[in-house]
Protein backbone atom coordinates (compact mmCIF):
# COMPACT_ATOMS: atom_id res chain seq x y z
CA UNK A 1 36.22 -19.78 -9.28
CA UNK A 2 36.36 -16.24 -8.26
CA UNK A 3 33.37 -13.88 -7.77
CA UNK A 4 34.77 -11.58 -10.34
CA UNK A 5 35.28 -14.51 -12.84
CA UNK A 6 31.17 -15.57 -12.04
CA UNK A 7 30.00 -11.87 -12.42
CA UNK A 8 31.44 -12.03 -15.56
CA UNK A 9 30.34 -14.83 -16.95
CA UNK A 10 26.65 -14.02 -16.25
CA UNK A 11 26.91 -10.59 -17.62
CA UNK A 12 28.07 -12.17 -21.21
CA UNK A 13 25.60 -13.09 -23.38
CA UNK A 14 26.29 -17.01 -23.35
CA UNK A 15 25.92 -16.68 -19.23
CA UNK A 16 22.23 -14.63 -19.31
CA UNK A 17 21.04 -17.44 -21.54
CA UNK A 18 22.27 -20.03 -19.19
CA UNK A 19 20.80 -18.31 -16.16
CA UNK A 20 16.94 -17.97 -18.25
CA UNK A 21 17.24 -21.79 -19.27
CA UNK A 22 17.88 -22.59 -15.64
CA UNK A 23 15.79 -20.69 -14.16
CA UNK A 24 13.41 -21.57 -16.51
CA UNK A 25 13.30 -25.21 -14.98
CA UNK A 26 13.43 -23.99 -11.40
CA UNK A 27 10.82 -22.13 -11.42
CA UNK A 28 8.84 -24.91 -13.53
CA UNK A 29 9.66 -27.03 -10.37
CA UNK A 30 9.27 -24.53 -7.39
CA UNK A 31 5.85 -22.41 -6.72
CA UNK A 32 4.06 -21.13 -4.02
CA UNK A 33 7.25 -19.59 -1.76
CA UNK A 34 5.11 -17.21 0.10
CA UNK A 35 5.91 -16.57 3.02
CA UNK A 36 8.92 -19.30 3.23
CA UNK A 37 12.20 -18.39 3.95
CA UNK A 38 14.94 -18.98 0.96
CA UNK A 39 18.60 -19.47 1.42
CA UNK A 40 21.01 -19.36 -1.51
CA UNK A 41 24.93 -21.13 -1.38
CA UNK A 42 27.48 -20.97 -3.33
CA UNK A 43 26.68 -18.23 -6.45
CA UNK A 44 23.08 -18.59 -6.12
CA UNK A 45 22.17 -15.01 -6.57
CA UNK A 46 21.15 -14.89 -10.45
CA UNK A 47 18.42 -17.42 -9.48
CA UNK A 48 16.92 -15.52 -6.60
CA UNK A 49 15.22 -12.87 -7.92
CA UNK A 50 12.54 -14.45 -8.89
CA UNK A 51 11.71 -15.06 -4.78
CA UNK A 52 12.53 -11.71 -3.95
CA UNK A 53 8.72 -10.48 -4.07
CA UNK A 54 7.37 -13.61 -3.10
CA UNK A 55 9.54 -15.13 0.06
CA UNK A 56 9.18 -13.97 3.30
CA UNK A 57 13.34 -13.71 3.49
CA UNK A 58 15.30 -14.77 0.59
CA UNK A 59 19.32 -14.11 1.69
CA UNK A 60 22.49 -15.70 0.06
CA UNK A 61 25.91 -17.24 1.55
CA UNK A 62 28.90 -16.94 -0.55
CA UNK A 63 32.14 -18.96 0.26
CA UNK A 64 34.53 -17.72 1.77
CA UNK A 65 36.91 -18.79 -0.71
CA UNK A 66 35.09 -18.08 -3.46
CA UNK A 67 34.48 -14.34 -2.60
CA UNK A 68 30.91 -12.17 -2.09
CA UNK A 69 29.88 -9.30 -4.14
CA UNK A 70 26.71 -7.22 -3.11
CA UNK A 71 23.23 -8.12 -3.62
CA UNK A 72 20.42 -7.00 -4.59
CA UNK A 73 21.57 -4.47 -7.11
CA UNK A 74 19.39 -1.38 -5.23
CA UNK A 75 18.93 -1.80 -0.90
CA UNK A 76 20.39 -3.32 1.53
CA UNK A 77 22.72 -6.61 1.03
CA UNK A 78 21.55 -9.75 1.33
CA UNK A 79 24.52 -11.28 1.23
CA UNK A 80 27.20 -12.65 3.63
CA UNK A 81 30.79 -14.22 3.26
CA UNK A 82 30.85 -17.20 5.39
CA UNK A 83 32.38 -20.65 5.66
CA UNK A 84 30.16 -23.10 4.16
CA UNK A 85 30.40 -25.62 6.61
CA UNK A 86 29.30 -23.44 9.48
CA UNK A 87 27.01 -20.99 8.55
CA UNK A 88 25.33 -18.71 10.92
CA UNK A 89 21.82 -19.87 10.87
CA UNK A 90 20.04 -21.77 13.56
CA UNK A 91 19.00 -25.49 13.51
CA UNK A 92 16.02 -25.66 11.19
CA UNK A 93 15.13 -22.09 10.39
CA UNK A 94 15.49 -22.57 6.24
CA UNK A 95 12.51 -23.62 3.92
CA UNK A 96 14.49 -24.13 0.54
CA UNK A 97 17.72 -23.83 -0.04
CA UNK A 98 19.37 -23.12 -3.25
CA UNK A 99 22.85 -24.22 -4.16
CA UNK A 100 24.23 -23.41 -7.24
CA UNK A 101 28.52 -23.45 -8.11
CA UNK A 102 28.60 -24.62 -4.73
CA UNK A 103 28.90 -28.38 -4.54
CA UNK A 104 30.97 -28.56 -7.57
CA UNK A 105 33.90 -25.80 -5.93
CA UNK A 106 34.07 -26.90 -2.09
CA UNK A 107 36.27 -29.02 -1.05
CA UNK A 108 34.48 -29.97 2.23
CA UNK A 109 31.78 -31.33 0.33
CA UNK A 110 29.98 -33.78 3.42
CA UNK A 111 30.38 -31.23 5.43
CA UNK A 112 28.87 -28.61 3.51
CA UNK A 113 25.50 -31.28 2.60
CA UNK A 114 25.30 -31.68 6.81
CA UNK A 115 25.08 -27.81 7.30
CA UNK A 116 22.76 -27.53 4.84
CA UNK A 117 20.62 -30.30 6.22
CA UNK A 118 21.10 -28.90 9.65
CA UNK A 119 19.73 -25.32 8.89
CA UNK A 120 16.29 -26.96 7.18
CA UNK A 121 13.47 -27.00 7.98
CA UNK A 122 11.86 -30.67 8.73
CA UNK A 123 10.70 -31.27 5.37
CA UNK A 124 12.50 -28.34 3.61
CA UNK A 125 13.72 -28.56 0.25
CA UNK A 126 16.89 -28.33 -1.58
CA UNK A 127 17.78 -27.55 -5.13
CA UNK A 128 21.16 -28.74 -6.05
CA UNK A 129 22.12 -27.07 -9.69
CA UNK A 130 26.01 -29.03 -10.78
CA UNK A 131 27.62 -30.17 -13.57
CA UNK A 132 26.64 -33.09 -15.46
CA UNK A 133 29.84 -35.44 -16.26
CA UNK A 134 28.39 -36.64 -19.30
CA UNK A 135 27.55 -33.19 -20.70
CA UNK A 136 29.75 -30.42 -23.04
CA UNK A 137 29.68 -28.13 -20.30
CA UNK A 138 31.85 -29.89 -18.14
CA UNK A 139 34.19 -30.45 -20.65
CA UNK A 140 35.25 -27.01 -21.47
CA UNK A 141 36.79 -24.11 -19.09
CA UNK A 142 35.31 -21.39 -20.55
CA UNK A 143 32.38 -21.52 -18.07
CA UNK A 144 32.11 -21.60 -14.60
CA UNK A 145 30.07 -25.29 -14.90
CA UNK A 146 33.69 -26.67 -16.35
CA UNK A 147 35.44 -26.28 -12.91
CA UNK A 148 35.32 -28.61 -10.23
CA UNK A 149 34.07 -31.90 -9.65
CA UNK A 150 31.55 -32.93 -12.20
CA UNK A 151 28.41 -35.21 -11.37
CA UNK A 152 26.48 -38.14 -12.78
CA UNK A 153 23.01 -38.83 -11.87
CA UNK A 154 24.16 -42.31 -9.53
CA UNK A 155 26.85 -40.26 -7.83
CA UNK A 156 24.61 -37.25 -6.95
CA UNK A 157 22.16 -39.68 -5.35
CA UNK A 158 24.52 -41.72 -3.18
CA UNK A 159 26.28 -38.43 -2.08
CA UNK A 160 22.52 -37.40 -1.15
CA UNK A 161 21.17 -40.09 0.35
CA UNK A 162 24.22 -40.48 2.95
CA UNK A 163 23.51 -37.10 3.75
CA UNK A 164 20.14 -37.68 4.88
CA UNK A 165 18.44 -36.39 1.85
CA UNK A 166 15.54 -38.13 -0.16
CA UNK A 167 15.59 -36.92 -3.89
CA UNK A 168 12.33 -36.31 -4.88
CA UNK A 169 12.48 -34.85 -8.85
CA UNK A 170 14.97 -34.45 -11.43
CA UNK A 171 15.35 -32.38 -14.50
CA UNK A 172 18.03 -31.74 -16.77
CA UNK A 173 18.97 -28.13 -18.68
CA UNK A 174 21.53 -26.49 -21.13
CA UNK A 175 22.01 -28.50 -24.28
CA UNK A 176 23.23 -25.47 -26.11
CA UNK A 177 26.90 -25.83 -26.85
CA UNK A 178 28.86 -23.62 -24.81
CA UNK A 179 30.27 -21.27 -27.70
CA UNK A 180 29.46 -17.69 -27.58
CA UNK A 181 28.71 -17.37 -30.60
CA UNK A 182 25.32 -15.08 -31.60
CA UNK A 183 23.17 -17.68 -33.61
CA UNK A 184 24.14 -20.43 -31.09
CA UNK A 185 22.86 -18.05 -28.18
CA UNK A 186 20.14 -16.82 -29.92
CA UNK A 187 18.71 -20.37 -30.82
CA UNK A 188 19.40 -21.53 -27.08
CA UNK A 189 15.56 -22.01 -26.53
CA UNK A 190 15.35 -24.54 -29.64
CA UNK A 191 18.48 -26.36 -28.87
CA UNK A 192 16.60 -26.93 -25.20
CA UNK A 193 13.38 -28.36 -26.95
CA UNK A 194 15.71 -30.55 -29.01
CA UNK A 195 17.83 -31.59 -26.81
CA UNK A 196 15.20 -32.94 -23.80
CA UNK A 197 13.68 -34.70 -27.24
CA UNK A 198 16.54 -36.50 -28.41
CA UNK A 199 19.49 -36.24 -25.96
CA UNK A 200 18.50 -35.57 -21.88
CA UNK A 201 21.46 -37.45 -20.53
CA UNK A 202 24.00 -35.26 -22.10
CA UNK A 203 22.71 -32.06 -20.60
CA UNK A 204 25.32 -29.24 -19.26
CA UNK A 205 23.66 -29.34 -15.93
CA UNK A 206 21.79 -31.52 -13.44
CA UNK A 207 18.92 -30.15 -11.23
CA UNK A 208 17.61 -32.67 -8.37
CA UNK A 209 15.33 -31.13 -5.69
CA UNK A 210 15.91 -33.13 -2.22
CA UNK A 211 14.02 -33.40 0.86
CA UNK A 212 15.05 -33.44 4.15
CA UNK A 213 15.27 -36.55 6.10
CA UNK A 214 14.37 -36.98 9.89
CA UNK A 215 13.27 -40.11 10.56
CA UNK A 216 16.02 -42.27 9.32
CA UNK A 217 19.61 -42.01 10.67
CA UNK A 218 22.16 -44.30 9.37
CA UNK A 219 24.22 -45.24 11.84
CA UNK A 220 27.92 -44.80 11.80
CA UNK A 221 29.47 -48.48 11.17
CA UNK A 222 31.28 -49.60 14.15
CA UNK A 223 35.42 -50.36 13.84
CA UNK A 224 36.01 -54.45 14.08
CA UNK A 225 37.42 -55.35 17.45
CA UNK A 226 40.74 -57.02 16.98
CA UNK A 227 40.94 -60.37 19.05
CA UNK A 228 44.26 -61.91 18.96
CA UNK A 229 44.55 -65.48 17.92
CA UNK A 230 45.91 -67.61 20.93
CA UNK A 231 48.33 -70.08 19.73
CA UNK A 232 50.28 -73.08 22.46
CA UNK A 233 53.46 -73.07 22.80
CA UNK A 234 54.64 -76.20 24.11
CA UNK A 235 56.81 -76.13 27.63
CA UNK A 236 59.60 -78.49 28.46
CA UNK A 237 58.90 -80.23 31.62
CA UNK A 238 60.81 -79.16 34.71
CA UNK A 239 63.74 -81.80 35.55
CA UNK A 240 64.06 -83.92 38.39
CA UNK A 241 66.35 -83.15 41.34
CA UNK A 242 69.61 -84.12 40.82
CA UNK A 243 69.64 -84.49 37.21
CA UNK A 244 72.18 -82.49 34.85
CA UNK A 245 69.45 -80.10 34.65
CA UNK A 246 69.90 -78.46 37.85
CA UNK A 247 69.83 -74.27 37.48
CA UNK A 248 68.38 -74.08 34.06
CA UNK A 249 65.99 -71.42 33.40
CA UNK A 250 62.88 -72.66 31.78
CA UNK A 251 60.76 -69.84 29.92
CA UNK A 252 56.98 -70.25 29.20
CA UNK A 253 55.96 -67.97 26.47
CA UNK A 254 51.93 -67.03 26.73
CA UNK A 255 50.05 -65.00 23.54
CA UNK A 256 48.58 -61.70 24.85
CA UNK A 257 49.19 -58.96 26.32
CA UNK A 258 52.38 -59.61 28.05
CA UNK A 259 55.21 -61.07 25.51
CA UNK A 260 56.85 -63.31 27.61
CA UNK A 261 56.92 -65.03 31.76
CA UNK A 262 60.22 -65.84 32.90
CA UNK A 263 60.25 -68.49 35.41
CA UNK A 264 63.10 -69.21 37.41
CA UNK A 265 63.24 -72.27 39.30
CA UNK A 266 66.34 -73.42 41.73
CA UNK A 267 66.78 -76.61 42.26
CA UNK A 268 68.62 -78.61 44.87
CA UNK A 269 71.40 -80.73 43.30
CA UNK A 270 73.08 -83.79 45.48
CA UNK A 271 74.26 -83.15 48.82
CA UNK A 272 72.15 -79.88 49.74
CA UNK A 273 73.71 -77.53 47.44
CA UNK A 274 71.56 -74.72 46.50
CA UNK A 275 71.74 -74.25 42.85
């Protein structure tokens, strides 16, 4: 997805829905950021506001693939183009970390969850925001959460926990169809109620907040040494003197790591020739 394509989508009336429900939930999840420092990834910027006043530093980092467009609206930019699986940041220097149309888009995904990990915090948080596989959203193009790789709840936890990430809460938003049509928009807030009531596994979008792990580091599993099987091979017994034998080459095969030992032997025949 393009940064023109996400701008868009967020001005329309079906998007600024989308972003209140979700935000909605965040901030339901997330309080007291005072004085923290907040890093948004991916197209995390409609979500950030509500940090602005309360953060120490809240900053974003757009793909570089994806595109960056200028943020906040008045001041100076808070935003950078970077590569997602080496941003600029020091080890540890990040209290939460946002990520929203990120996972979903890259295609260095385990990369992108270590640089993440490596610019938190010990103990910092992370909000991952994708698409839920068994949702409507995900089924249609029309949005930006219909591009990309989709999630289920037991594949967003694997991919987390082999990252070194503990998830710690999970919540589930958009049950609205994703028609932009008025009524539909306009009722968005019931069709939430409704569907957490009735239906929360079929929700457009996942949320799980994850905490950083740093006292448990799985340890990379070790390639099996290949020992070679060491089969006899039986070796004809050298002839006598004098037999009809004389000057034949006897070979003695061995299994390793030479193929083959020649052995020449010369015999004597009758009468002191040398054969």
């Amino acid at each position: 997805m393009d940064v023109v394509d996400l701008k868009e989508f967020y001005a329309s009336p079906l998007g600024a829905a989308a972003r209140r429900l979700i935000a909605h939930r965040i901030r339901a999840r997330l309080r007291g950021m005072s004085g923290c420092i907040v890093l948004g990834v991916g197209y995390a910027t409609p979500y950030l506001d509500v940090w602005r006043d309360e953060a120490d530093r809240v900053i974003a980092f757009m793909p570089a693939r994806q595109g960056v467009a200028h943020w906040p609206v008045n001041g100076v930019s808070a935003t950078a183009l970077v590569d997602e699986a080496e941003m600029p940041l020091p080890d540890g220097c990040v209290d939460l970390a946002l990520v929203v149309h990120g996972l979903e888009l890259t295609e260095q995904l385990p990369e992108t969850l270590r640089e993440i990990w490596r610019v938190l915090s010990p103990g910092g948080r992370a909000v991952f925001i994708v698409p839920n596989r068994s949702g409507m959203w995900a089924r249609t193009d029309r949005t930006p959460f219909g591009h990309g790789r989709p999630f289920s709840r037991t594949q967003l936890t694997d991919l987390l926990r082999d990252a070194m990430f503990s998830p710690s809460g999970w919540a589930n938003a958009l049950f609205v169809p994703p028609i932009a049509r008025g009524f539909l928009v306009r009722s968005a807030a019931a069709w939430e109620r409704l569907g957490l009531w009735l239906w929360p596994a079929f929700s457009g979008v996942i949320i799980v907040e994850a905490v950083k792990q740093v006292y448990a580091v799985r340890k990379p599993k070790r390639a099996r040494r290949f020992v070679p099987k060491l089969k006899p091979v039986p070796v004809p017994a050298p002839a006598p003197v004098g037999s009809r034998r004389s000057g034949e080459i006897f070979h003695a095969n061995r299994a390793g790591p030479a193929s083959a030992i020649v052995i020449d032997r010369c015999l004597v025949g009758k009468g002191g020739e040398t054969a």
